[in-house]
N, C-alpha and C. Protein backbone atom coordinates (compact mmCIF):
# COMPACT_ATOMS: atom_id res chain seq x y z
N UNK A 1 91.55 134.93 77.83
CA UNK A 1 92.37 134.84 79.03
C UNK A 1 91.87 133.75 79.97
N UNK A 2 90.63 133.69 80.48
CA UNK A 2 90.17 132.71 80.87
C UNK A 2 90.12 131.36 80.40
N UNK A 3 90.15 131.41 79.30
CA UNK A 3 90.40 129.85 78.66
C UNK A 3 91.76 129.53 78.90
N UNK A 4 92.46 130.49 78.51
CA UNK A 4 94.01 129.87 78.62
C UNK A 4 94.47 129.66 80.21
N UNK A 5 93.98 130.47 80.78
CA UNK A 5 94.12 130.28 82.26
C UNK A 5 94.10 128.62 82.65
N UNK A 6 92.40 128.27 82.02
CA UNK A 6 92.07 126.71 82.40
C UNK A 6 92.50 126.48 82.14
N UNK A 7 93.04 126.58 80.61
CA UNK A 7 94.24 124.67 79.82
C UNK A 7 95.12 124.94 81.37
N UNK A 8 95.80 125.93 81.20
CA UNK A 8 96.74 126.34 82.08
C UNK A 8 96.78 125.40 83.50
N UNK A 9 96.14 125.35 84.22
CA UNK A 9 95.91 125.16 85.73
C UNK A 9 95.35 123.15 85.15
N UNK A 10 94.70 122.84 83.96
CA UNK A 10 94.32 121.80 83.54
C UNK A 10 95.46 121.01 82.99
N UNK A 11 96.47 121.88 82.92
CA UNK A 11 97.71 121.39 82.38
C UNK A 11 98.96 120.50 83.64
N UNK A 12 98.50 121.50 84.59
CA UNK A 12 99.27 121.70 85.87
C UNK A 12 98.56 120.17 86.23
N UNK A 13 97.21 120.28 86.55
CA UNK A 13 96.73 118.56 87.00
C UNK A 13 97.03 117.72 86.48
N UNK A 14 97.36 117.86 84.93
CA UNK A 14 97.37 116.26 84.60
C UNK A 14 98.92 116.17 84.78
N UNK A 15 99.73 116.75 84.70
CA UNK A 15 100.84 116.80 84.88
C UNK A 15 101.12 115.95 86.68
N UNK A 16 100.73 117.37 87.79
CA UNK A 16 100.55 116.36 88.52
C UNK A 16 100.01 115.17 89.15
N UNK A 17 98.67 114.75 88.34
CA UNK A 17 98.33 113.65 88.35
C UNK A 17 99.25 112.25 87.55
N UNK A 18 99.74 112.62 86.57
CA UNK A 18 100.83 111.76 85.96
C UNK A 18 102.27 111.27 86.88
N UNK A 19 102.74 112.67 87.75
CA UNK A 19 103.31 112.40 88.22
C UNK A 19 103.22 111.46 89.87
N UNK A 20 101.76 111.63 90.09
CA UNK A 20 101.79 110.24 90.96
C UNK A 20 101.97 109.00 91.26
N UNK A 21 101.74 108.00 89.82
CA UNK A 21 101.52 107.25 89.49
C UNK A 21 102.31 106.58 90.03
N UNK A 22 104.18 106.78 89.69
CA UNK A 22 105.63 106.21 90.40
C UNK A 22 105.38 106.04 92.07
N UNK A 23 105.32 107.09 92.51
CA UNK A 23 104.94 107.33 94.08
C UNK A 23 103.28 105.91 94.60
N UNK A 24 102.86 105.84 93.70
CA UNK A 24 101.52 105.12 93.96
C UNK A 24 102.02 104.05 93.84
N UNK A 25 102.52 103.21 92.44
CA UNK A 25 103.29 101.99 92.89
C UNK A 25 104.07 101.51 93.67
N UNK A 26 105.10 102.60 94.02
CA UNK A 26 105.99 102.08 94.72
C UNK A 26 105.42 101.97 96.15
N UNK A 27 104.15 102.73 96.54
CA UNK A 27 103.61 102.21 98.16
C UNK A 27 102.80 101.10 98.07
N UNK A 28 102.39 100.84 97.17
CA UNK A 28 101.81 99.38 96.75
C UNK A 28 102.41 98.03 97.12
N UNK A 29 103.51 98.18 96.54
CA UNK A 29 104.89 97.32 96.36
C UNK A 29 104.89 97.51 98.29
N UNK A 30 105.29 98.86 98.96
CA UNK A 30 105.49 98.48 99.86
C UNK A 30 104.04 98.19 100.72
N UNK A 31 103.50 98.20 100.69
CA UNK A 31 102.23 97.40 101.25
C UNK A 31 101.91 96.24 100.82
N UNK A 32 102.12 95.43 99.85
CA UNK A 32 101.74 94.41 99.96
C UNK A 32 103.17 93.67 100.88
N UNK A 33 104.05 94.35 100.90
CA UNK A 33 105.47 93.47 101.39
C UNK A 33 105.30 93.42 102.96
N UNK A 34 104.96 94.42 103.21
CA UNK A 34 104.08 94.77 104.78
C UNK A 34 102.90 93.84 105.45
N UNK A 35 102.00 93.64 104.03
CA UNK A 35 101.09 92.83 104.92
C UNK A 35 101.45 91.47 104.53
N UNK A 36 102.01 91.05 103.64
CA UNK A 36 102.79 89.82 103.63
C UNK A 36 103.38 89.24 104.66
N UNK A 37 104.33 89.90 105.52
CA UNK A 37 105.29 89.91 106.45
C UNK A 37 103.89 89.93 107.96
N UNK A 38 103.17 90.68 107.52
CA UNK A 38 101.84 91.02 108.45
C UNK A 38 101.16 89.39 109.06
N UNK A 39 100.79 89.10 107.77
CA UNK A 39 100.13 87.58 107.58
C UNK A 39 100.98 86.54 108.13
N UNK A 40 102.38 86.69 107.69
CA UNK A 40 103.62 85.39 108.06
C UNK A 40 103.65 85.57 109.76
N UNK A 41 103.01 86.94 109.78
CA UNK A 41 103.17 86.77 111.43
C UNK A 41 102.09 85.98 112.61
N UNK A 42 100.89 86.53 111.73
CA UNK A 42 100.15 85.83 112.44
C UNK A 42 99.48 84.41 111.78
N UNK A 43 100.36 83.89 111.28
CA UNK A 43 100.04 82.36 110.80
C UNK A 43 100.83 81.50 111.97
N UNK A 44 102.12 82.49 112.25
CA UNK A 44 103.17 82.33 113.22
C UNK A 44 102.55 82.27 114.79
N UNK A 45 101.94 83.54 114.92
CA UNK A 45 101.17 83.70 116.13
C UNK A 45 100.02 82.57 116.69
N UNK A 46 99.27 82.45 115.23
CA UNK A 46 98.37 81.28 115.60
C UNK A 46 99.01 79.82 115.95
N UNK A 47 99.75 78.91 115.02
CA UNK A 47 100.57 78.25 115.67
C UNK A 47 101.26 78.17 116.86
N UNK A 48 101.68 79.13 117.48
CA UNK A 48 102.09 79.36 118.77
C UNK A 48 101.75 79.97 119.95
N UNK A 49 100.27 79.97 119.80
CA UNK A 49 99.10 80.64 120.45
C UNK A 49 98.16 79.08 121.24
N UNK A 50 98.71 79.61 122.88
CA UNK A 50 98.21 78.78 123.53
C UNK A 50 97.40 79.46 124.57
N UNK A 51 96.30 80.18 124.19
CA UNK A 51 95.26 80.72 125.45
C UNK A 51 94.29 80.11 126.21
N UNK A 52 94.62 80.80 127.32
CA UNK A 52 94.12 79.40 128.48
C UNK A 52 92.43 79.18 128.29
N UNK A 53 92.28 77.98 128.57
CA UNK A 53 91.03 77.25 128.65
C UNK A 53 90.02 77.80 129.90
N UNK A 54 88.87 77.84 129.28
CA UNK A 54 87.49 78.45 130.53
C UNK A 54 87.77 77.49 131.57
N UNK A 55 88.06 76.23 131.54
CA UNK A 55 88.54 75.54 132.99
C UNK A 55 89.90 75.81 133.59
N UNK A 56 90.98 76.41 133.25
CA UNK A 56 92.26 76.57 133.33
C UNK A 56 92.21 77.96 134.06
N UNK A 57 91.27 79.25 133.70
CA UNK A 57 91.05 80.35 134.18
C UNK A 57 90.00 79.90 135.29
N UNK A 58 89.14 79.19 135.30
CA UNK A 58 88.23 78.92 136.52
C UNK A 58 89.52 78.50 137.95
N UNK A 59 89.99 77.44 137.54
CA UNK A 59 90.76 76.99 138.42
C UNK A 59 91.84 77.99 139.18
N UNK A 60 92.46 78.44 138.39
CA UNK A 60 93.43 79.97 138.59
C UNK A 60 92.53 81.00 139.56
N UNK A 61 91.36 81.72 138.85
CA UNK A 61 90.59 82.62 139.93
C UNK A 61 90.75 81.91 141.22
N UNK A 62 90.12 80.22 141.96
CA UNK A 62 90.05 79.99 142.78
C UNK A 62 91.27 79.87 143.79
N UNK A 63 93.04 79.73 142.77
CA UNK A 63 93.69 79.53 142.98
C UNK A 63 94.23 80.81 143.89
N UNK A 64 94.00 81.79 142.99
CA UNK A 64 94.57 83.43 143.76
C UNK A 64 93.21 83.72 144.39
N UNK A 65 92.22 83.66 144.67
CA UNK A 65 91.22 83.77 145.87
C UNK A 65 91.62 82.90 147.30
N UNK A 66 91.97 81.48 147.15
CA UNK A 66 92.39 80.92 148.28
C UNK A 66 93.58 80.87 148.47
N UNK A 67 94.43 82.19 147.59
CA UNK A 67 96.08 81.98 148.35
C UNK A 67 96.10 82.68 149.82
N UNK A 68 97.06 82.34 150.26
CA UNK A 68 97.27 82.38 151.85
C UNK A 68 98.40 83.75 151.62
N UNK A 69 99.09 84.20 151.08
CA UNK A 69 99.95 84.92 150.98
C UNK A 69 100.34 85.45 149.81
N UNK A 70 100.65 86.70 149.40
CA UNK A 70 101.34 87.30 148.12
C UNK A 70 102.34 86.36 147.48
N UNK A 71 103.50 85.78 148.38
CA UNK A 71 103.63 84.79 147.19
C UNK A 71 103.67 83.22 147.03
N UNK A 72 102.78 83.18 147.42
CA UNK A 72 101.80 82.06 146.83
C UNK A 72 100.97 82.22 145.52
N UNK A 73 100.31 83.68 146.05
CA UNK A 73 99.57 84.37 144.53
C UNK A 73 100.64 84.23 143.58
N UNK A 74 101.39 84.61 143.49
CA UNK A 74 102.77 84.88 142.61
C UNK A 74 103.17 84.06 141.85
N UNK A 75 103.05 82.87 142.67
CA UNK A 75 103.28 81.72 142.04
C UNK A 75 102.96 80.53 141.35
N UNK A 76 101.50 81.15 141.73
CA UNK A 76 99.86 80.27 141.16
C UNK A 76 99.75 81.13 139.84
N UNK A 77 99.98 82.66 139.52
CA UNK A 77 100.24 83.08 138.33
C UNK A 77 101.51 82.41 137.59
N UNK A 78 102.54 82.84 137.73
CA UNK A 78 103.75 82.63 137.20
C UNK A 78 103.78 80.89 136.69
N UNK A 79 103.29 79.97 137.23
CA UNK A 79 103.02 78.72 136.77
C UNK A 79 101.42 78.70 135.95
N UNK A 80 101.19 79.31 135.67
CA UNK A 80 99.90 79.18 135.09
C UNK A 80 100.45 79.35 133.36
N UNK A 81 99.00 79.22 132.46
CA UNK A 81 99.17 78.99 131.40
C UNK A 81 98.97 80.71 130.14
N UNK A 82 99.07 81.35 131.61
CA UNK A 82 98.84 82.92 131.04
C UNK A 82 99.80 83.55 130.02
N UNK A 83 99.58 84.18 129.34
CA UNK A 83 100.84 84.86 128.24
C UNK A 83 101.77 85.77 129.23
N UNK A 84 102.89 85.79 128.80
CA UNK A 84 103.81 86.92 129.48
C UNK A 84 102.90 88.01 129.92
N UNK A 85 102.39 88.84 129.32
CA UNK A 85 101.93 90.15 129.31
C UNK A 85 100.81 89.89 130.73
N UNK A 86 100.32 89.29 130.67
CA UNK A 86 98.67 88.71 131.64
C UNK A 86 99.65 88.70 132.73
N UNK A 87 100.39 88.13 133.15
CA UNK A 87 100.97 87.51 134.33
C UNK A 87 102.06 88.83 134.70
N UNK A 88 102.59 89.50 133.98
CA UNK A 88 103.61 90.56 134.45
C UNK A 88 102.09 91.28 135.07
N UNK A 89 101.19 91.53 134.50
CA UNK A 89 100.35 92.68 134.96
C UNK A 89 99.70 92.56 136.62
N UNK A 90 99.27 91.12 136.37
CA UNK A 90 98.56 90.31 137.83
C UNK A 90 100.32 90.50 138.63
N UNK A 91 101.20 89.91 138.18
CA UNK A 91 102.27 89.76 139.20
C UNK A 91 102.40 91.31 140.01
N UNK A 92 102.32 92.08 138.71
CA UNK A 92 102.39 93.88 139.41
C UNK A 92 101.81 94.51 140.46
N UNK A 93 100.42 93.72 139.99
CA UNK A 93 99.12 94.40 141.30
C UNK A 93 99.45 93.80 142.10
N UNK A 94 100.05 92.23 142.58
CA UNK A 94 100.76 91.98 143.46
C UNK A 94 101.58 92.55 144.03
N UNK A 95 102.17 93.01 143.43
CA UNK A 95 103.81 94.00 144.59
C UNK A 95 103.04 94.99 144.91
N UNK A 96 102.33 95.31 145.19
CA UNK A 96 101.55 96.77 145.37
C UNK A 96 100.12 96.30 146.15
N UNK A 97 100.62 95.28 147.12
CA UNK A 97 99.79 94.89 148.00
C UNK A 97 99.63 96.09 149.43
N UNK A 98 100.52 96.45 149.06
CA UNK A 98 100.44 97.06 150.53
C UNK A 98 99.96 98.49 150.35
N UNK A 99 99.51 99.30 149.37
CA UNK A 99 98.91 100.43 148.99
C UNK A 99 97.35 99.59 149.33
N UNK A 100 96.74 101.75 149.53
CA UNK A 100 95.51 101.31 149.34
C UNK A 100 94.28 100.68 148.43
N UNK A 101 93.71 100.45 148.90
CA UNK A 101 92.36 99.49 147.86
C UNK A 101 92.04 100.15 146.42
N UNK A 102 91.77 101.35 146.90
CA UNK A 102 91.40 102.38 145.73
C UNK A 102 92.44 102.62 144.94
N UNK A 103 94.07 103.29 145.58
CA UNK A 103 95.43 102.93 144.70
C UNK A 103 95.56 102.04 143.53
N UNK A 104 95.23 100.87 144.63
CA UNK A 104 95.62 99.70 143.69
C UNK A 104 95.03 99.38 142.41
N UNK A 105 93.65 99.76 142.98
CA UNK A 105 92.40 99.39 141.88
C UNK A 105 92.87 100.07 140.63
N UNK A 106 92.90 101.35 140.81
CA UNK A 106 93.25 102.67 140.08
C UNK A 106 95.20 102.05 138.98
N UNK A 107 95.77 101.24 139.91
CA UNK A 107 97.08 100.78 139.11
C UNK A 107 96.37 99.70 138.28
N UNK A 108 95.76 98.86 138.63
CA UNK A 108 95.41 97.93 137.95
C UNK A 108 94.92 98.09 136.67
N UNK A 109 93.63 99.44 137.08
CA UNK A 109 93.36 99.69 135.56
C UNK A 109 94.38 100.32 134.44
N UNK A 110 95.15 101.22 135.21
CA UNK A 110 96.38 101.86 134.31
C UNK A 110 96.97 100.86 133.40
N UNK A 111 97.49 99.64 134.15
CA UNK A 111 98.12 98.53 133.69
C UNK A 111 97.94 97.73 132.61
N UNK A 112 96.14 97.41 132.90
CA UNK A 112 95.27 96.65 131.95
C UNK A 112 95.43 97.91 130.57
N UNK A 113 95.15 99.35 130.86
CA UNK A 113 94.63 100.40 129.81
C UNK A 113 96.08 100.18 129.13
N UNK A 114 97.54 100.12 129.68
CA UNK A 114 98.45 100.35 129.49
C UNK A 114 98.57 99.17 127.87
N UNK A 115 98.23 97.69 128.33
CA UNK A 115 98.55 96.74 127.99
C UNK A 115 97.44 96.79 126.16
N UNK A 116 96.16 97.22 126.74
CA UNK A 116 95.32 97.29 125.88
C UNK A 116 95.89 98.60 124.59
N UNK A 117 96.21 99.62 124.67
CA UNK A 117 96.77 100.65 124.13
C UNK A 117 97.97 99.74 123.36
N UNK A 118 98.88 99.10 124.41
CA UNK A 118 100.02 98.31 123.24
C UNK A 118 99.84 97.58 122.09
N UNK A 119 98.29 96.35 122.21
CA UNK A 119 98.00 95.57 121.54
C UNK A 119 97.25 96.32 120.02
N UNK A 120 96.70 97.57 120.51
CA UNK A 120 95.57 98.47 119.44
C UNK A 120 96.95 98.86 118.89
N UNK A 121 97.92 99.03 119.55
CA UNK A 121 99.40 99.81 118.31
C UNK A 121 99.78 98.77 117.52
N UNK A 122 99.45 96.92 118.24
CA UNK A 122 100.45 96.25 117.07
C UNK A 122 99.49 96.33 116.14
N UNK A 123 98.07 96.44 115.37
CA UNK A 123 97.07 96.33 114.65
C UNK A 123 97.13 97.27 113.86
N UNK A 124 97.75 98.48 114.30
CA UNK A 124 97.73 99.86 113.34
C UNK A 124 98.20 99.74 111.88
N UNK A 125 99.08 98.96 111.98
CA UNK A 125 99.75 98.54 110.47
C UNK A 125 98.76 98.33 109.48
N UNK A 126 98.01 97.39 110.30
CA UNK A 126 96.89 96.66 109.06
C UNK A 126 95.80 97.19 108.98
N UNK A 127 95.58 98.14 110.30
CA UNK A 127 94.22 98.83 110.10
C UNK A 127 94.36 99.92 109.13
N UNK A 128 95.69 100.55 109.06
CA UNK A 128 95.78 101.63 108.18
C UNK A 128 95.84 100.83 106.90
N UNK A 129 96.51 99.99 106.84
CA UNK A 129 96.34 99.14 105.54
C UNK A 129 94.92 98.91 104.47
N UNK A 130 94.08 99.05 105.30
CA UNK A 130 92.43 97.97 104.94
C UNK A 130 92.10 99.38 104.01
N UNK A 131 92.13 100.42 104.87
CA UNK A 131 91.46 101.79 104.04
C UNK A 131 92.72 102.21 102.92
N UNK A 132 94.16 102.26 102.88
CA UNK A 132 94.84 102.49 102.30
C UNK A 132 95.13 101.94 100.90
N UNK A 133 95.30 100.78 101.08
CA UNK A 133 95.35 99.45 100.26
C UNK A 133 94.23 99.70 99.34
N UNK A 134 93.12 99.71 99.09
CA UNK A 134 92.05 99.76 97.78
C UNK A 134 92.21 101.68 97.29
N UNK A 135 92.61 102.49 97.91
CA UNK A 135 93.25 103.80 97.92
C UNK A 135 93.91 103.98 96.73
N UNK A 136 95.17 103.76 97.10
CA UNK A 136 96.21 103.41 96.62
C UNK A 136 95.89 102.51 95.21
N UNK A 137 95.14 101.36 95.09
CA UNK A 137 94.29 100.59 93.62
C UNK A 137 93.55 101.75 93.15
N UNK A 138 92.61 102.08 93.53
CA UNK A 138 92.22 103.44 92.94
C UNK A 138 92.69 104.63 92.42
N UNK A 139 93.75 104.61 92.93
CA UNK A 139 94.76 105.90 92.19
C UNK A 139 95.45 105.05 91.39
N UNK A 140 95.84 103.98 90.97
CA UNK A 140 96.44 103.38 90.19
C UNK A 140 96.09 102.70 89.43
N UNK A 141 94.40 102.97 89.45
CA UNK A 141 93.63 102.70 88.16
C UNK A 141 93.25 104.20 87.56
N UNK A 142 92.91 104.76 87.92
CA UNK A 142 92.66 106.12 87.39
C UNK A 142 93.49 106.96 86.74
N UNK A 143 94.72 106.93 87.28
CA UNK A 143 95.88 107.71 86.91
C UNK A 143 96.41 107.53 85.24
N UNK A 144 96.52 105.98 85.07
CA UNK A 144 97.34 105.70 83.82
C UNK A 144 96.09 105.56 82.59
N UNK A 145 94.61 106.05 83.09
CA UNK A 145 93.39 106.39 82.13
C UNK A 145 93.37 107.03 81.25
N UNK A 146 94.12 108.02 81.97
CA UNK A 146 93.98 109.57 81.44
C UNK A 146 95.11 109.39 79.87
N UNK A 147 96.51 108.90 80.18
CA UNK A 147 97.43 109.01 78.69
C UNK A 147 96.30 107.67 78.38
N UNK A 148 96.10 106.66 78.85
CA UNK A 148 95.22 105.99 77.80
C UNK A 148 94.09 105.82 77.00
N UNK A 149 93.50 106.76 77.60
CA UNK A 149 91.98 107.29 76.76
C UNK A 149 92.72 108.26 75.68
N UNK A 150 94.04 109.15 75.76
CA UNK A 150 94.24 110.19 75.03
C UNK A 150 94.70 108.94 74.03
N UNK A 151 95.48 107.89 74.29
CA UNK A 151 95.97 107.10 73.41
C UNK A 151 94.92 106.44 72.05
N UNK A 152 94.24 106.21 72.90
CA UNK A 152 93.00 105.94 72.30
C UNK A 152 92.21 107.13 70.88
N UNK A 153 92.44 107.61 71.37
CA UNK A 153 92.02 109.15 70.73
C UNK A 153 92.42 109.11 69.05
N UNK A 154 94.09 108.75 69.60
CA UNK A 154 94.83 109.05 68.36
C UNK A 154 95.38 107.34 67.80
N UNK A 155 94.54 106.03 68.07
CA UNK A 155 94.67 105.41 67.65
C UNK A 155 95.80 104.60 67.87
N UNK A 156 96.17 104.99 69.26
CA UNK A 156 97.88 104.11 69.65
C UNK A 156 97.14 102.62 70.80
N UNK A 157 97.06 101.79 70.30
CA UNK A 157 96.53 100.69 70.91
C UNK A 157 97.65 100.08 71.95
N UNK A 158 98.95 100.08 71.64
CA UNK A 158 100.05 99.82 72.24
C UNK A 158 99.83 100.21 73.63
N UNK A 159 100.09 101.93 73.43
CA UNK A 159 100.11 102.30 74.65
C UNK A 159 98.86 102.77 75.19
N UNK A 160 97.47 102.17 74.72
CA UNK A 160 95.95 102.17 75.28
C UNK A 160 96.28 100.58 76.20
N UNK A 161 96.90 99.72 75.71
CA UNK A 161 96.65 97.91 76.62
C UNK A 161 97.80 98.23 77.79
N UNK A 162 98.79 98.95 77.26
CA UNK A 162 99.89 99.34 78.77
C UNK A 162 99.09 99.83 79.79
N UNK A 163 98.48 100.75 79.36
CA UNK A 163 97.70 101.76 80.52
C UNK A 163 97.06 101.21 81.14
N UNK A 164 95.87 99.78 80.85
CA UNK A 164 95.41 99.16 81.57
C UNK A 164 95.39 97.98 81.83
N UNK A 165 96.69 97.77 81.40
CA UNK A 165 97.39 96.55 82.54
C UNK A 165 97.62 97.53 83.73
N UNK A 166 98.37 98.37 83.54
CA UNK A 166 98.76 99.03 84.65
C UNK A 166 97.47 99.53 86.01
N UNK A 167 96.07 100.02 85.30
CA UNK A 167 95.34 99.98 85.92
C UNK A 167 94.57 98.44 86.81
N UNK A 168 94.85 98.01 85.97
CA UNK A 168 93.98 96.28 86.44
C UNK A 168 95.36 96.18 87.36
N UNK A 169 97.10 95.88 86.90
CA UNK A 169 97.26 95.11 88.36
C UNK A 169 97.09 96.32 89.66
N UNK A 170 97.06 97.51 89.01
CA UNK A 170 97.12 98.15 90.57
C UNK A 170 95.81 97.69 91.31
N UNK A 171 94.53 97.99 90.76
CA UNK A 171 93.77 97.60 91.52
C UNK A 171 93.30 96.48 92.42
N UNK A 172 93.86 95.40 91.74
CA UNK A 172 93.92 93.42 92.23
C UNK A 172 94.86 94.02 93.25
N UNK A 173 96.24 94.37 92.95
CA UNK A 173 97.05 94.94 94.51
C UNK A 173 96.56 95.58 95.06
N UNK A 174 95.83 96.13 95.20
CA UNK A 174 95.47 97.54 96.09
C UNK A 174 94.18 96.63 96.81
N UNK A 175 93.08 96.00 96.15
CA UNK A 175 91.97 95.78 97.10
C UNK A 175 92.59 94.18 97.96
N UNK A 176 93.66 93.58 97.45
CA UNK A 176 94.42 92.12 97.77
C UNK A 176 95.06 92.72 99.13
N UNK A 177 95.62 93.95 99.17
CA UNK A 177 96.06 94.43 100.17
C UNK A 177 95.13 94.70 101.30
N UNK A 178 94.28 95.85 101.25
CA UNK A 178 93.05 95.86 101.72
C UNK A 178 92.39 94.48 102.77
N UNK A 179 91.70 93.60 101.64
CA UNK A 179 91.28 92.92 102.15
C UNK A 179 92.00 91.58 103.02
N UNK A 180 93.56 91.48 102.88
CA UNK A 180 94.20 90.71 103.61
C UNK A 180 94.23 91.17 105.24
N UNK A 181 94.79 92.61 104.97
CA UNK A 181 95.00 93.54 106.14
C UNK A 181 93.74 92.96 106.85
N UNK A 182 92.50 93.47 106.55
CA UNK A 182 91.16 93.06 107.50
C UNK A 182 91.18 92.13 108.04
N UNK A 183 91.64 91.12 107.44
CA UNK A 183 91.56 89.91 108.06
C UNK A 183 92.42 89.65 109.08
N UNK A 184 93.66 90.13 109.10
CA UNK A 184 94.73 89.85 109.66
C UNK A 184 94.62 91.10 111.66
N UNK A 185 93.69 91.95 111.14
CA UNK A 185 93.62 92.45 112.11
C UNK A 185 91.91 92.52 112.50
N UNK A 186 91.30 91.44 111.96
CA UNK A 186 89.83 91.27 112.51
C UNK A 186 90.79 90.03 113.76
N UNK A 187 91.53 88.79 112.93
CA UNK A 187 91.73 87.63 113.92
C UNK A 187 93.06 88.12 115.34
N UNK A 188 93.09 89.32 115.11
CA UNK A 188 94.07 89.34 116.37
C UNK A 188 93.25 90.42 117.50
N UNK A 189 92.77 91.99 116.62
CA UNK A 189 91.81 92.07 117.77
C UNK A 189 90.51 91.12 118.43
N UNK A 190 90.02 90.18 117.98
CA UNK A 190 89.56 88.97 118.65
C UNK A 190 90.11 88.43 119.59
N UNK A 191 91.25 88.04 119.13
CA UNK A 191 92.10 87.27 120.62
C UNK A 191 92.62 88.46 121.23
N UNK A 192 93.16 89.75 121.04
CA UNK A 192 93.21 90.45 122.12
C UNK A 192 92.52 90.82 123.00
N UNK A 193 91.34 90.78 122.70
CA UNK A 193 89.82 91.35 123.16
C UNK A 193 89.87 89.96 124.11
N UNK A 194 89.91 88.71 123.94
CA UNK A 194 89.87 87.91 124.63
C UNK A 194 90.91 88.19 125.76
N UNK A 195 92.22 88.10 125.22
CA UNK A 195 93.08 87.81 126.34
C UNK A 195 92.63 89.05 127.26
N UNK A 196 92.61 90.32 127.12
CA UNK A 196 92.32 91.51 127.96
C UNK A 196 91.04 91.00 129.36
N UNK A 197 89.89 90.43 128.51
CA UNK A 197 88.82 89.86 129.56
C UNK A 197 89.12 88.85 129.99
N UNK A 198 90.20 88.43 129.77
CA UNK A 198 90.65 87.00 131.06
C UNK A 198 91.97 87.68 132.14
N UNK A 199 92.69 88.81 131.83
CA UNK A 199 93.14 89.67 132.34
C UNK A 199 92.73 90.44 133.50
N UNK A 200 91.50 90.73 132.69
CA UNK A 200 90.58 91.74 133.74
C UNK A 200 89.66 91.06 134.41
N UNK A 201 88.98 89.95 134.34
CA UNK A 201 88.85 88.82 135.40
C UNK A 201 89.43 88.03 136.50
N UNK A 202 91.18 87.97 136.08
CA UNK A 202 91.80 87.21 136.88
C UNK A 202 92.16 88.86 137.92
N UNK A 203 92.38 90.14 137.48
CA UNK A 203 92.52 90.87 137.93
C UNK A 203 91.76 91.55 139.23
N UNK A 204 90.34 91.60 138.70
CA UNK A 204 89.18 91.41 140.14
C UNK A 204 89.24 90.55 140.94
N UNK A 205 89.47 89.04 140.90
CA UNK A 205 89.57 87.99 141.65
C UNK A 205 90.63 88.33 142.66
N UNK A 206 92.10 88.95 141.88
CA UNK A 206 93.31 89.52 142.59
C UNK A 206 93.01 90.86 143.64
N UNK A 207 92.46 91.63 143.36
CA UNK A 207 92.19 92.39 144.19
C UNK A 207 91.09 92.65 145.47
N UNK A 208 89.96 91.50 145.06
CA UNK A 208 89.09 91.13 146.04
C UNK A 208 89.83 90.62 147.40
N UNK A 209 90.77 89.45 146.55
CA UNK A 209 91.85 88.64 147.55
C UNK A 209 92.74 89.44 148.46
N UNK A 210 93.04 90.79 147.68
CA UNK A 210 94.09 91.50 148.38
C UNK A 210 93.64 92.86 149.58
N UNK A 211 92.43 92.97 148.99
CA UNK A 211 91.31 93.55 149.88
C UNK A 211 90.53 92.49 151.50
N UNK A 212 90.93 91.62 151.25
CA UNK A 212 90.39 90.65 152.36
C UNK A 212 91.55 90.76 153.45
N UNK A 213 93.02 90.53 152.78
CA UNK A 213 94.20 90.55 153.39
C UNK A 213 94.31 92.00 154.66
N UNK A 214 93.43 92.95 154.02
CA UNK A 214 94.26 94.20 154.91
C UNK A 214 93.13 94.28 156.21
């Protein structure tokens, strides 16, 4: 009884282990199409990635320290070489000149936390990717082992070289995936990490200024 139990329940695994295999390629397929599209973006991004220069942010701090008025500040941002996102945030703590010091401070960081939280969501794709991606190769080397070692057994060479083609390309896809993803979200949290500390620099400079005003 116990023996038959095992084939039994041993029967049930390979069964559902066989039946993964479909489900495993086909997220493969869609992961590499993902980080493909991932990569085209930020080949895109880099080309069209103009972040301001340590003299360009020097000049700016001094610019919103010696403005004379909110919008003057306004406008020493808004002409500057800041990304959309940098300049909506500084423009914000601007309108909210007239709250208190501590208020403001307290919006500012919301704003910055707000902005930082958006940038860690566009990365999620690829971060889940890096651990997923060689996953996913691993189950799609292992899986098609099992009929091919049995193949083997009984002398079917045919379907022993299917099985591990099938294992070899999953795995080249699976760690190709992986290791693109890393890359693709090592070079953007870098520059986000950047843009955030030129954010949160021009941001102190803004509120020192707006603290002098009251």
């Amino acid at each position: 009884m116990i023996i038959q139990g095992t084939e039994t329940l041993t029967s049930l695994i390979h069964i559902i282990s066989e039946s993964l295999l479909t489900p495993v390629v086909i997220l493969l397929v869609v992961s590499i199409i993902i980080v493909l599209l991932a990569f085209g973006g930020i080949i895109n991004e880099f080309i069209s990635r103009k972040a301001i220069k340590s003299t360009e942010l020097e000049e700016l701090i001094r610019n919103i320290s010696f403005s004379s008025d909110v919008s003057q500040m306004k406008e020493k941002i808004n002409q500057s070489n800041l990304f959309d996102f940098q300049k909506n945030v500084l423009v914000r703590i601007a309108n909210n000149h007239d709250i208190g010091p501590d208020a403001r401070k307290a919006l500012a960081s919301d704003l910055i936390s707000e902005e930082e939280t958006r940038l860690i969501k566009s990365c999620n794709k690829t971060d889940i990717l890096v651990k997923v991606g060689p996953s996913l190769g691993l189950l799609g080397t292992l899986i098609p082992l099992g009929p091919g070692l049995a193949a083997l057994g009984s002398g079917d060479i045919s379907t022993l070289a299917q099985s591990l083609t099938i294992a070899f390309d999953t795995t080249v896809t699976g760690l190709s995936v992986g290791a693109l993803a890393y890359v693709i979200s090592k070079f953007r949290k870098q520059w986000y990490e950047s843009d955030l500390i030129v954010v949160e620099t021009l941001a102190e400079a803004e509120l020192e200024t707006l603290s002098k005003w009251k």
